[in-house]
C-alpha atoms as a PDB file:
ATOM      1  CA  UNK A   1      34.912 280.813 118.028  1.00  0.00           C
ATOM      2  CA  UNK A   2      35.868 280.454 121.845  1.00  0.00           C
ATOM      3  CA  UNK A   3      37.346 277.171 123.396  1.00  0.00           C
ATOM      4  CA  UNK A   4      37.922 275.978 126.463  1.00  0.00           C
ATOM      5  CA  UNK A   5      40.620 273.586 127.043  1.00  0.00           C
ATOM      6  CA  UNK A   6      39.324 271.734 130.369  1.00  0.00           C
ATOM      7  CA  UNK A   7      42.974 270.127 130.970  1.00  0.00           C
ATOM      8  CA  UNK A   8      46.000 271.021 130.138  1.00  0.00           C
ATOM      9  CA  UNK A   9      49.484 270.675 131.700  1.00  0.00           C
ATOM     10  CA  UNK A  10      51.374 273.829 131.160  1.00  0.00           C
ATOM     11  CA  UNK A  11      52.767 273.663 134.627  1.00  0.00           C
ATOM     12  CA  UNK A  12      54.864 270.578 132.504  1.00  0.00           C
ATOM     13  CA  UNK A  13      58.151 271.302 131.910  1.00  0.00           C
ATOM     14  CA  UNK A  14      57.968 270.656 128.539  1.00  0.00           C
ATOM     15  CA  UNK A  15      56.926 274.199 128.123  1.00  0.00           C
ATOM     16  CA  UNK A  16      59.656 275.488 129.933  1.00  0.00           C
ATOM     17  CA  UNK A  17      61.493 277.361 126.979  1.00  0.00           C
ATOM     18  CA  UNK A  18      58.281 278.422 124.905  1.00  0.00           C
ATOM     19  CA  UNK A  19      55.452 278.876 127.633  1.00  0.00           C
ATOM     20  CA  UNK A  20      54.921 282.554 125.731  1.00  0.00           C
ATOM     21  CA  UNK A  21      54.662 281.320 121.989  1.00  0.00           C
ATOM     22  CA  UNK A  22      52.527 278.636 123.071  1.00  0.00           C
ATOM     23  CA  UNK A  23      49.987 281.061 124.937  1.00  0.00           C
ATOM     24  CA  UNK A  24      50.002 283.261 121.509  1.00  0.00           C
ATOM     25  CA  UNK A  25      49.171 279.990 119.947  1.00  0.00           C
ATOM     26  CA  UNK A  26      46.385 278.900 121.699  1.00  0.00           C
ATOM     27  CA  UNK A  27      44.832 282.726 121.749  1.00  0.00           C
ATOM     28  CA  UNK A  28      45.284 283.126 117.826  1.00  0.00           C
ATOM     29  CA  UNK A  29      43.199 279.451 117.540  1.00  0.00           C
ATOM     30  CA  UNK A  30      40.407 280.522 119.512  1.00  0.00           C
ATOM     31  CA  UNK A  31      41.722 278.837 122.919  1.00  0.00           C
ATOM     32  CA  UNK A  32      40.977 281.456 125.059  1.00  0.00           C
ATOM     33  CA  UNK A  33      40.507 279.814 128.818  1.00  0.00           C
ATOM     34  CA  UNK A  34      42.125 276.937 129.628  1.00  0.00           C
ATOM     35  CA  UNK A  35      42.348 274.422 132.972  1.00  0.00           C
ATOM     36  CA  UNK A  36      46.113 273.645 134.311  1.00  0.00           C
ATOM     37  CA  UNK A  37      45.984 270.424 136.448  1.00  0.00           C
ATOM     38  CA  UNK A  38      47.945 270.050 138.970  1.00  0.00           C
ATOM     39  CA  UNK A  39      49.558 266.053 139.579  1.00  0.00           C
ATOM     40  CA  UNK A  40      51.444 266.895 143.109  1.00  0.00           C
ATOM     41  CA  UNK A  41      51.781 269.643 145.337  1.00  0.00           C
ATOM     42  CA  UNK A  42      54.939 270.932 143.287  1.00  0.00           C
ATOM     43  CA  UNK A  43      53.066 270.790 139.952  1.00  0.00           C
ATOM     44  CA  UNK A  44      50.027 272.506 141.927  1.00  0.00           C
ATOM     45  CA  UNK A  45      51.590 275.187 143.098  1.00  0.00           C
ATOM     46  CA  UNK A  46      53.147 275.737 139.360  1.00  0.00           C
ATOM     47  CA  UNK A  47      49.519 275.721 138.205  1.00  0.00           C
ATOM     48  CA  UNK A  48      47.955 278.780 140.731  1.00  0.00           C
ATOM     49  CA  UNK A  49      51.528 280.399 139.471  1.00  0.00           C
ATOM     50  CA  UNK A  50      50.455 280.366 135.901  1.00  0.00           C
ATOM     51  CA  UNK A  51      47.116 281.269 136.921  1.00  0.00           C
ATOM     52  CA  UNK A  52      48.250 284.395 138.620  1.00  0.00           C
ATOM     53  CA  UNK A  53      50.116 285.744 136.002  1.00  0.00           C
ATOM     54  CA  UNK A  54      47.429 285.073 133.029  1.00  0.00           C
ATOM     55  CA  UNK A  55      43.781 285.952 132.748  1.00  0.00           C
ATOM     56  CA  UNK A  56      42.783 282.963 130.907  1.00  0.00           C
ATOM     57  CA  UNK A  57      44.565 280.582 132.853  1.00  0.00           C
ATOM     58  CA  UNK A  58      42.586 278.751 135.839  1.00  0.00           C
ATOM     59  CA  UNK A  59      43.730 276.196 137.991  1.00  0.00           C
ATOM     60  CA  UNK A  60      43.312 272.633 139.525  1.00  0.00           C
ATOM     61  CA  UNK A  61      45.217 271.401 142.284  1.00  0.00           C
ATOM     62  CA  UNK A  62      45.570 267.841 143.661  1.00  0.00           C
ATOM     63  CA  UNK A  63      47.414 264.666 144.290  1.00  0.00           C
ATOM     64  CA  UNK A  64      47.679 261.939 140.774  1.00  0.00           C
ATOM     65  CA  UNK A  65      47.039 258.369 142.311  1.00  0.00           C
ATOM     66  CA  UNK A  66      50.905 257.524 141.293  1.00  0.00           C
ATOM     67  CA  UNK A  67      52.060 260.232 143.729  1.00  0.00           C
ATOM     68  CA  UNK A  68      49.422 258.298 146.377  1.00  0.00           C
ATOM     69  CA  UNK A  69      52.439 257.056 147.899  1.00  0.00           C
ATOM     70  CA  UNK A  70      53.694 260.464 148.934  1.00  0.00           C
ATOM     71  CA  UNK A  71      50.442 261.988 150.629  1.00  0.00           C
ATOM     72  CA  UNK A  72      50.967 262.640 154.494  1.00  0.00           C
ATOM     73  CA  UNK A  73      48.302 264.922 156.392  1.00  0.00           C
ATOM     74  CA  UNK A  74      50.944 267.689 155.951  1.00  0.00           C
ATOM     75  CA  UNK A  75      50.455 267.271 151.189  1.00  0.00           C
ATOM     76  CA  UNK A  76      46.236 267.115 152.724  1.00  0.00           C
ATOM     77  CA  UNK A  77      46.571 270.114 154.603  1.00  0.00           C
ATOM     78  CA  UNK A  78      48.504 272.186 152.151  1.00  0.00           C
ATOM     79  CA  UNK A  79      46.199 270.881 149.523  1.00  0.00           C
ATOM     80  CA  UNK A  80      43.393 272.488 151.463  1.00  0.00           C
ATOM     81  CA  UNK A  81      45.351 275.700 151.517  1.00  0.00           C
ATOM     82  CA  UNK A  82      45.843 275.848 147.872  1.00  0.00           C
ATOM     83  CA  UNK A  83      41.919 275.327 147.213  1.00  0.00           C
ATOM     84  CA  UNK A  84      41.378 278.661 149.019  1.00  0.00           C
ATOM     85  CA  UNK A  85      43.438 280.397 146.437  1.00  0.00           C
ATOM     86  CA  UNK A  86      40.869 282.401 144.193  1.00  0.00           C
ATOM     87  CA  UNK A  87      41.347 280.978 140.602  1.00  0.00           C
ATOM     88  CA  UNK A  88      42.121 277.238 142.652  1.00  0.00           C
ATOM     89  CA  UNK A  89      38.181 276.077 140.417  1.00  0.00           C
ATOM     90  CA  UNK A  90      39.018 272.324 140.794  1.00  0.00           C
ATOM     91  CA  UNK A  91      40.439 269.391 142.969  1.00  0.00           C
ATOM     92  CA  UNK A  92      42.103 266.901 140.490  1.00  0.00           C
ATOM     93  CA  UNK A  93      43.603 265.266 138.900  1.00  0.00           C
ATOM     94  CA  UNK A  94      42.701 262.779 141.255  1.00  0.00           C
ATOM     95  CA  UNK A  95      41.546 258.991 140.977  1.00  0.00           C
ATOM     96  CA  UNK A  96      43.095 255.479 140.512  1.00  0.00           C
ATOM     97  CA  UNK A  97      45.547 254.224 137.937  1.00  0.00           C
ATOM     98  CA  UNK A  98      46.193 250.444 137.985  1.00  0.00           C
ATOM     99  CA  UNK A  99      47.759 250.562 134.600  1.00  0.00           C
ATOM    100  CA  UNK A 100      51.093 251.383 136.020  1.00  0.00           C
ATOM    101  CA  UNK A 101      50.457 250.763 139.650  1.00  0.00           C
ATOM    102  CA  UNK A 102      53.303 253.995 141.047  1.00  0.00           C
ATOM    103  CA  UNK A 103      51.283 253.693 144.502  1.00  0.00           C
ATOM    104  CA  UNK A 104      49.727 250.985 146.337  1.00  0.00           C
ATOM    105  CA  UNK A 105      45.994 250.304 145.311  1.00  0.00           C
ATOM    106  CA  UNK A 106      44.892 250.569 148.319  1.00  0.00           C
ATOM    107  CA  UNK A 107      47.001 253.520 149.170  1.00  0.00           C
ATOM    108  CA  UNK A 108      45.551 255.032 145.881  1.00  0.00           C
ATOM    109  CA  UNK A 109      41.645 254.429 146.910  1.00  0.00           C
ATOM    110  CA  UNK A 110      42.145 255.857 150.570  1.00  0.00           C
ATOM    111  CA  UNK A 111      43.871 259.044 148.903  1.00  0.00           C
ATOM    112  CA  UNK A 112      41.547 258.981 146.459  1.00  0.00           C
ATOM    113  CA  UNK A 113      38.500 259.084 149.164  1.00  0.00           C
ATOM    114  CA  UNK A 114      40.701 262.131 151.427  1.00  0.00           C
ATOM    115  CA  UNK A 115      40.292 264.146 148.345  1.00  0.00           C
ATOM    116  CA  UNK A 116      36.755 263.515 147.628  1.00  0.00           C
ATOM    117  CA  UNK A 117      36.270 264.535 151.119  1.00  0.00           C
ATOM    118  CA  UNK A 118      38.282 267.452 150.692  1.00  0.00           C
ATOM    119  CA  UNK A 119      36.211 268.710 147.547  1.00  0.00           C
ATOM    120  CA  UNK A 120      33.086 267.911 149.534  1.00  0.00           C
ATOM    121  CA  UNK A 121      34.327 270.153 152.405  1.00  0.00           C
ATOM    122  CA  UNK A 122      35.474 273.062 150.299  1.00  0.00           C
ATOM    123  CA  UNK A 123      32.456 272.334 147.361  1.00  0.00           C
ATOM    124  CA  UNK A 124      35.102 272.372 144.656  1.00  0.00           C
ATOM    125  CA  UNK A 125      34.394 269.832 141.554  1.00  0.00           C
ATOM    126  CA  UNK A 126      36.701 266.960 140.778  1.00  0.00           C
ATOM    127  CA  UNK A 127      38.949 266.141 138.123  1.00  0.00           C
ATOM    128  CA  UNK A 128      39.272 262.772 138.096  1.00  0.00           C
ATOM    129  CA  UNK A 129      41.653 260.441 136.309  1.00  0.00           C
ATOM    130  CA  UNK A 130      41.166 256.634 135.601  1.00  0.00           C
ATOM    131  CA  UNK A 131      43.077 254.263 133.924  1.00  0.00           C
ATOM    132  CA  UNK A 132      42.553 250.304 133.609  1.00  0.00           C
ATOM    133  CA  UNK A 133      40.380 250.869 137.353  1.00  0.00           C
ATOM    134  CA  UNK A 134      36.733 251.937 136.476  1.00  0.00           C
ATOM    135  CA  UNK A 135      35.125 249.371 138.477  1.00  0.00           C
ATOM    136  CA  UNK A 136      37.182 250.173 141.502  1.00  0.00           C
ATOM    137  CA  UNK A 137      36.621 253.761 140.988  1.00  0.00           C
ATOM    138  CA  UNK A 138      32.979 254.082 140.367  1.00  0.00           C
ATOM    139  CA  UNK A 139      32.723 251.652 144.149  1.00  0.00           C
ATOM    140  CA  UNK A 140      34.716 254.200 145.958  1.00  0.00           C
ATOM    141  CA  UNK A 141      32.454 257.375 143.939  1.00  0.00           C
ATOM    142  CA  UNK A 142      29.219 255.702 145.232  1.00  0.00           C
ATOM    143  CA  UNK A 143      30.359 254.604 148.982  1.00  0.00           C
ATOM    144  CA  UNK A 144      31.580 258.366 149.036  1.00  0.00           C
ATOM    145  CA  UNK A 145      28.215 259.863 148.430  1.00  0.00           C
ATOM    146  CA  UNK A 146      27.071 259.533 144.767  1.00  0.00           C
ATOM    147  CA  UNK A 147      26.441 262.251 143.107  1.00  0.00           C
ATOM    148  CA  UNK A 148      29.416 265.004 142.325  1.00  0.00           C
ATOM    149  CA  UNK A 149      30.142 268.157 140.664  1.00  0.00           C
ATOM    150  CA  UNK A 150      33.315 267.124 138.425  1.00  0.00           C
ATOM    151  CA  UNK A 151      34.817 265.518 134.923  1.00  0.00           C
ATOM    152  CA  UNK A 152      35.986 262.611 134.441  1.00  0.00           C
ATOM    153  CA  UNK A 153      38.871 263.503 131.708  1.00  0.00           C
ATOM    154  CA  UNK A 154      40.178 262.038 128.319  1.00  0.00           C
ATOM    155  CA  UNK A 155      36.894 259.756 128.733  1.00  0.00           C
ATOM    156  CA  UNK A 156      37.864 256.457 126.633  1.00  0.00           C
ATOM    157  CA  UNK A 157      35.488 253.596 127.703  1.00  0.00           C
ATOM    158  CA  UNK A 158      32.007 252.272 126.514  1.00  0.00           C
ATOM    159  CA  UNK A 159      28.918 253.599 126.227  1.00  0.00           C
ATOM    160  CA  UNK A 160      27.416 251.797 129.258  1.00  0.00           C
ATOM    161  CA  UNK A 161      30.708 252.877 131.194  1.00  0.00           C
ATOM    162  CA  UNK A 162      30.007 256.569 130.269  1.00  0.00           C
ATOM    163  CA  UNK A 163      26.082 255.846 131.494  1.00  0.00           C
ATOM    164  CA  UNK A 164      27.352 255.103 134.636  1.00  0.00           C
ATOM    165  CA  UNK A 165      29.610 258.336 135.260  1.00  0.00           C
ATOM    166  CA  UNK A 166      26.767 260.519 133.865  1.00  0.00           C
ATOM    167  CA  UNK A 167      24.208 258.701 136.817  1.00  0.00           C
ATOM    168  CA  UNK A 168      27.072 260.180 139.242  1.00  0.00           C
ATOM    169  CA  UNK A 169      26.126 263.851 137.706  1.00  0.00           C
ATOM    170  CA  UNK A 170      29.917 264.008 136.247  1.00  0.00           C
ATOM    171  CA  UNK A 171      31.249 265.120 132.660  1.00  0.00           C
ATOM    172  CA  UNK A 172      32.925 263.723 130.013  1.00  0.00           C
ATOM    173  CA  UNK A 173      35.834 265.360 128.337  1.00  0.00           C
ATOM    174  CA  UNK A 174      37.178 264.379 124.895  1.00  0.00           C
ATOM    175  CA  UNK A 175      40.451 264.589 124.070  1.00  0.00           C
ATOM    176  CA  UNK A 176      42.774 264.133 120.901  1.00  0.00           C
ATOM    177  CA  UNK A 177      41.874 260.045 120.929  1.00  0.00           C
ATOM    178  CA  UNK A 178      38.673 261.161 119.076  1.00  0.00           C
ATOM    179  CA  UNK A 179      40.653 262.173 116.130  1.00  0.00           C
ATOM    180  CA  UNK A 180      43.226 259.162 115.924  1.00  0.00           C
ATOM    181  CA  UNK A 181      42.402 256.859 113.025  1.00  0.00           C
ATOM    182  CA  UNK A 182      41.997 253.361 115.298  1.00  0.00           C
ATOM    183  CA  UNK A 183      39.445 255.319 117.633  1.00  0.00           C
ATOM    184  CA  UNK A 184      35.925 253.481 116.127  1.00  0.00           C
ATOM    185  CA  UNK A 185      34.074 253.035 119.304  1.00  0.00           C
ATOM    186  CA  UNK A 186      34.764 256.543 120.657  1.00  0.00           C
ATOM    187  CA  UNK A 187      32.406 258.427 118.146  1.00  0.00           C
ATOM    188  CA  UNK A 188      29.679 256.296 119.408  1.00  0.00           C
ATOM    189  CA  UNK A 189      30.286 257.212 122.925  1.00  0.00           C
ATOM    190  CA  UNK A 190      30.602 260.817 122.103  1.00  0.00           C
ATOM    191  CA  UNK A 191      26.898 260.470 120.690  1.00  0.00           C
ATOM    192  CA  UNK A 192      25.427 258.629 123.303  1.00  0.00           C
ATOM    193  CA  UNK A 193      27.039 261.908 125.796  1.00  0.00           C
ATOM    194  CA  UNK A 194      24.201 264.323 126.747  1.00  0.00           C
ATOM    195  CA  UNK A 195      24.885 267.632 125.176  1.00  0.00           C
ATOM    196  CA  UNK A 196      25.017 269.127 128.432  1.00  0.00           C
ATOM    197  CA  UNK A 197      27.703 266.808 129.841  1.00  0.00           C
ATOM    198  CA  UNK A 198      30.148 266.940 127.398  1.00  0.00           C
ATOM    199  CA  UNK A 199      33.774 268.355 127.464  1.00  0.00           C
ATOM    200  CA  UNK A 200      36.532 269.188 125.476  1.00  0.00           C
ATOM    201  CA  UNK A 201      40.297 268.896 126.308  1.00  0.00           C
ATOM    202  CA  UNK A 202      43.531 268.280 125.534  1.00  0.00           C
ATOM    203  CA  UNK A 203      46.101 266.706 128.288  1.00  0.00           C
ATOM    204  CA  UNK A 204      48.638 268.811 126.284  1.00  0.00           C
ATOM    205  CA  UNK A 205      51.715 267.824 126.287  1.00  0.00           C
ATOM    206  CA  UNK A 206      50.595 264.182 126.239  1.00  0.00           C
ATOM    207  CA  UNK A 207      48.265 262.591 123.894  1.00  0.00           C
ATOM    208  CA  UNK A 208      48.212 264.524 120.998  1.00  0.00           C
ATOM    209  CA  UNK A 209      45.567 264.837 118.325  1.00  0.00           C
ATOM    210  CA  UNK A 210      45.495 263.927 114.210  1.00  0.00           C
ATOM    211  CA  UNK A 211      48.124 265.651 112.568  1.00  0.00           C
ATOM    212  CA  UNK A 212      50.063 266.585 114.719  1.00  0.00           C
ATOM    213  CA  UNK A 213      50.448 262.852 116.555  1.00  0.00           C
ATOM    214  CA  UNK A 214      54.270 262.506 117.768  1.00  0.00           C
ATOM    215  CA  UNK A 215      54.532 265.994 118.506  1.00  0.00           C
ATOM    216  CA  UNK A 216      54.449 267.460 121.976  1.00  0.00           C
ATOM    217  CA  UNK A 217      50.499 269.080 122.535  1.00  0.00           C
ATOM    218  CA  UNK A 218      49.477 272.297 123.257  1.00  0.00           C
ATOM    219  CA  UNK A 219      46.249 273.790 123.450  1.00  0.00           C
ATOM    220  CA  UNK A 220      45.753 275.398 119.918  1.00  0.00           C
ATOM    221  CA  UNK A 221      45.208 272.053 118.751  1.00  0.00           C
ATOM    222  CA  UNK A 222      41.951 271.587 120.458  1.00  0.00           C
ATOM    223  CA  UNK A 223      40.441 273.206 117.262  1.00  0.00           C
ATOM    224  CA  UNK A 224      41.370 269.434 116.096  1.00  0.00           C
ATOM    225  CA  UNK A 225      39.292 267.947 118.706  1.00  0.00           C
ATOM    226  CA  UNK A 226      36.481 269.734 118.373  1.00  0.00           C
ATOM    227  CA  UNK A 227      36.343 269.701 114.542  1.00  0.00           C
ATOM    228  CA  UNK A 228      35.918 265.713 114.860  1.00  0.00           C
ATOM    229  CA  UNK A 229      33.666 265.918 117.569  1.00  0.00           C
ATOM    230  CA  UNK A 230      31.919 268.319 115.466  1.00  0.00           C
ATOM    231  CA  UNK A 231      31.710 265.890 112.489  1.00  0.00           C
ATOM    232  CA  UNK A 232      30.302 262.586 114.786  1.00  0.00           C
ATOM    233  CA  UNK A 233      27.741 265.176 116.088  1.00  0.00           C
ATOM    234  CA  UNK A 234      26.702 266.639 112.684  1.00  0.00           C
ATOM    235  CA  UNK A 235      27.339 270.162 113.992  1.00  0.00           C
ATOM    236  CA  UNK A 236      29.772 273.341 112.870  1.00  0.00           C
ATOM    237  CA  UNK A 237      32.927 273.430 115.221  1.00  0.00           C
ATOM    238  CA  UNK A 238      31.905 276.779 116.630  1.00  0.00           C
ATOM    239  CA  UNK A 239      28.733 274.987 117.404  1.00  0.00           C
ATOM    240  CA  UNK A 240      30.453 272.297 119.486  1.00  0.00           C
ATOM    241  CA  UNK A 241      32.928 275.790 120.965  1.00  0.00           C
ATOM    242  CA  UNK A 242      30.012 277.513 122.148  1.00  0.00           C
ATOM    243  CA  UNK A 243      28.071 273.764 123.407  1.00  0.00           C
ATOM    244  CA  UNK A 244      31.207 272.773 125.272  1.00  0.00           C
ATOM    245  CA  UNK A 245      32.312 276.423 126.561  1.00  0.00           C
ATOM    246  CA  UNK A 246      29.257 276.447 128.728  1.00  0.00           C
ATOM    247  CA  UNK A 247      29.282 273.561 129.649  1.00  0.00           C
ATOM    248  CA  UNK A 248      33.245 274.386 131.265  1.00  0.00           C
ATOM    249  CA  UNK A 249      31.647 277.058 132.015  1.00  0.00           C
ATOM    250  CA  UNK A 250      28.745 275.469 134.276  1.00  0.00           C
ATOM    251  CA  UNK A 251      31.198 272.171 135.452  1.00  0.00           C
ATOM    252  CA  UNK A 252      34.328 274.756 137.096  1.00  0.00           C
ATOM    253  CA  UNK A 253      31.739 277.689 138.249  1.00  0.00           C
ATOM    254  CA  UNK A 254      33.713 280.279 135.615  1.00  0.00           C
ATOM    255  CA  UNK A 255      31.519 283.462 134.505  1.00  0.00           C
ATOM    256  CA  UNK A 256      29.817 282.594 130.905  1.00  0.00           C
ATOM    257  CA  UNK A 257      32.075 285.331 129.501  1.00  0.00           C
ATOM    258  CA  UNK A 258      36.406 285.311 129.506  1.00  0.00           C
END
């Protein structure tokens, strides 16, 4: 069994002391290509680093809306120089988060639309991050141009939310939610996903899946996520592996084999 972690953080510094042991990890569970996001040019740049240095490691660089407040032309054009980079496969995480409100909303949806130009311009797909904001997002998607190569990540909403996001051509990952006991709408969701749209992931070091809840995340324990996933689909876990491995596959442009 193969998995693809879709997004990851291991450009956090919560890895800082154990970035090896948590690579062996992931490898000896069957995680054997993985997605770091990038949040800010800093955390970016950290991202192509790790990417450089390890086969299975590919990269997404962007701007998170709470760092909206920090984007000059100078972040856009550096932004555009780190999407040339080779194993650069996304733009993201990028979107709007009104949850917390770091940046201006209206700061957030003009940065938001730069980088959807940007991944237009350099036809790179989108990793895009929502939070409390869906109706505001999916207005700026369709005023942008509609339809998009891209995921939207840790995908928590309805069913008719989710409808909407597949009409834009996007994924859907799923994250360790699916496996947290209060999490009864989710499965339905996860059914209602075409099989060719769906994603797996795990935000590592944040929201980590049943049993290991309260501990920091890392990638081996996407074998969790896609063992539920598995059992609201009625299929084996390497079934959902191999489903949602070429479907990363297809979504980042990444050869069908590691």
């Amino acid at each position: 069994m193969r998995l693809f972690d879709t997004h990851c953080h291991l450009n956090d510094e919560a890895y800082q002391g154990d970035l090896p042991a948590v690579l062996t990890r992931a490898r000896e569970a069957g995680v054997v290509r993985m997605l770091v996001v990038g949040y800010d040019l800093p955390s970016s740049e950290r991202a192509l680093r790790l990417a450089e240095t390890e086969a299975e490691i590919y990269a997404a660089v962007g701007i998170h809306p709470h760092e909206a407040v920090s984007v000059t032309p100078a972040v856009l054009r550096r932004l555009e120089e780190l999407l040339t980079h080779p194993k650069a496969v996304a733009l993201g995480e990028i979107g709007l988060d009104y949850y917390y409100d770091h940046s201006p909303r209206l700061q957030q949806q003009e940065v938001f639309r730069q980088q959807l130009a940007l991944a237009k311009q350099t036809g790179k797909p989108v990793v895009i991050h929502v939070r409390e904001a869906h109706a505001p997002l999916l207005a700026v998607l369709k005023a942008e141009g509609g339809l998009y190569r891209g995921v939207l990540h840790c995908f928590s909403g309805s069913k008719e939310m989710a409808r909407e996001y597949l009409d834009l051509n996007l994924h859907l990952a799923v994250g360790g939610p699916v496996t947290f006991k209060n999490a009864r709408k989710l499965p339905e969701v996860i059914k209602a996903i075409p099989p060719d749209r769906l994603l797996l992931e795990t935000d590592a070091p944040y929201l980590t899946p049943h049993p290991w809840r309260g501990k920091r995340n890392e990638p081996a324990y996407l074998t969790a996520v896609a063992n539920r996933v598995g059992a609201v689909l009625g299929l084996e876990p390497a079934e959902v592996a191999a489903l949602t491995w070429k479907n990363g596959a297809a979504c980042f442009g990444l050869p069908p084999d590691p």
